[in-house]
Protein backbone atom coordinates (compact mmCIF):
# COMPACT_ATOMS: atom_id res chain seq x y z
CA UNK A 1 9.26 -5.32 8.05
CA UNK A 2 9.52 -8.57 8.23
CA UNK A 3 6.41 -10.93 8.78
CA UNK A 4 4.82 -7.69 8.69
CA UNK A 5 1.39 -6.67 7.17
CA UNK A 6 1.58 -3.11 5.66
CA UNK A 7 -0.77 -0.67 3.75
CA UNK A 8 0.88 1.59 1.48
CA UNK A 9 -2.16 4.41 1.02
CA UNK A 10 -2.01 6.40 -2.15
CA UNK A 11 0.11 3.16 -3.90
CA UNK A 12 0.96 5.01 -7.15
CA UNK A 13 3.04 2.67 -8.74
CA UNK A 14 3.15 0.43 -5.99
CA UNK A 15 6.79 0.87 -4.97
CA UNK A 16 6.45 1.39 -1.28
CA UNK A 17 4.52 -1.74 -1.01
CA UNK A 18 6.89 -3.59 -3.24
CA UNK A 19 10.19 -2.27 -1.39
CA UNK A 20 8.04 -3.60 1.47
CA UNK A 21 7.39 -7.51 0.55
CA UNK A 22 11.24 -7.34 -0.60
CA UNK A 23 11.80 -6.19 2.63
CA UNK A 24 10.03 -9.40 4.28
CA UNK A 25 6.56 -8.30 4.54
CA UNK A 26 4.54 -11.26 4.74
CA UNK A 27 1.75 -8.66 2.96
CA UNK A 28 1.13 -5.46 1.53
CA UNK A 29 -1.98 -3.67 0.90
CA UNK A 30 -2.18 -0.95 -2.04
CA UNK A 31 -4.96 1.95 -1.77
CA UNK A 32 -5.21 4.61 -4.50
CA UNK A 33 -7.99 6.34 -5.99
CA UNK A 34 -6.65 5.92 -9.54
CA UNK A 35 -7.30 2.83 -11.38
CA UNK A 36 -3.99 3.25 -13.37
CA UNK A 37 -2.39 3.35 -9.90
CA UNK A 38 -4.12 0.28 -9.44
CA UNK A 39 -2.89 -1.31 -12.79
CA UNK A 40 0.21 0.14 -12.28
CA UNK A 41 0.63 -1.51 -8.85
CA UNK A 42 -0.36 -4.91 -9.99
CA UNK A 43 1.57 -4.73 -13.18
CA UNK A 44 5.07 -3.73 -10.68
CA UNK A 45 4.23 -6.01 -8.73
CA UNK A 46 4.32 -9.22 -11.33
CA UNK A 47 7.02 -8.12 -12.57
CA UNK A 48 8.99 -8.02 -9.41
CA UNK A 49 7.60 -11.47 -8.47
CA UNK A 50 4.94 -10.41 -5.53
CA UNK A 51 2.42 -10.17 -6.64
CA UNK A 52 0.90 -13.11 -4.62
CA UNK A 53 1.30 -10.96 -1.58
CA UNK A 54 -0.49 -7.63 -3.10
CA UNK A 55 -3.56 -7.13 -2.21
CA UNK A 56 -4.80 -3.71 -4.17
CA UNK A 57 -7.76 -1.65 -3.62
CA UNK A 58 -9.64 1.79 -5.00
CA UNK A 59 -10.08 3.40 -2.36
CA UNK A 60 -13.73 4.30 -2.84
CA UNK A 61 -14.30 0.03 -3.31
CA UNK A 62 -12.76 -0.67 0.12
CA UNK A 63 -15.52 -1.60 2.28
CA UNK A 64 -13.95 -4.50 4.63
CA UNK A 65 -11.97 -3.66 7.55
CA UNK A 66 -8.29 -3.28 6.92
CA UNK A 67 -5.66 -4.48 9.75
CA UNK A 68 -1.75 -3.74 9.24
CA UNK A 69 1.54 -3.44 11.63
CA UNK A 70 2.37 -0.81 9.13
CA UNK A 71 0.97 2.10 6.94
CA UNK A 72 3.32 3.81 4.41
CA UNK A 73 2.11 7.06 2.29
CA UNK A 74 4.92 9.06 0.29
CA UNK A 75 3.43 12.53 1.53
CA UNK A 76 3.80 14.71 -1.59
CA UNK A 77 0.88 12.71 -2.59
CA UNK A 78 -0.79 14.09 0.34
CA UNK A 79 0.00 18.05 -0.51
CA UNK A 80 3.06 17.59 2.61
CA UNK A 81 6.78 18.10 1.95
CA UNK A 82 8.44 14.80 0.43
CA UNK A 83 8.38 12.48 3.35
CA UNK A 84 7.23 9.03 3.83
CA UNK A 85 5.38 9.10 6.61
CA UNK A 86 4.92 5.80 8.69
CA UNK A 87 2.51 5.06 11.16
CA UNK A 88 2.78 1.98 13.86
CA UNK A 89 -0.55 0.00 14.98
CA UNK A 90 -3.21 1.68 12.92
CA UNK A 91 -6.62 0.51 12.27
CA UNK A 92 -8.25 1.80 9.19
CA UNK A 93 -12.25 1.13 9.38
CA UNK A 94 -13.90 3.66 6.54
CA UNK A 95 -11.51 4.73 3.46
CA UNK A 96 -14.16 7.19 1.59
């Protein structure tokens, strides 16, 4: 992770993203479609003391072009068995 940008889609409470800049991630990105995720996220994330690195976003606001080394989703949150699923090199354009 480290010097690493990652997007933790479907952020909840943040966590992945926060275990991430812990980790050495130079950034993290936070996507939900909750707004309480959102606050959630933000309010972790002072608390643990990165929230200068957090960038958060609801999911239907993202419009610019998003860019990471990593993207982290826990998969329950995706109807899957409880995984975290991470995928290397992706490019998200459109989050609807």
């Amino acid at each position: 992770m480290k010097d690493k940008t990652v997007i933790d889609f479907g952020c909840a409470s943040g966590i992945l993203a926060i275990a991430a800049l812990k980790l050495g991630a130079k950034k993290a990105i936070g996507i939900d479609i909750d707004p309480q995720a959102i606050q959630a996220s933000h309010n972790n994330a002072e608390q643990n003391r990165v929230a200068d690195k957090l960038v958060l976003y609801l999911a239907k606001d993202q419009a610019e072009d998003l860019k990471a080394d990593i993207v982290i989703a826990i998969a329950k949150r995706l109807n899957f068995d409880y995984k975290i699923y991470v995928f290397l090199q992706y490019k998200f354009t459109d989050i609807e």
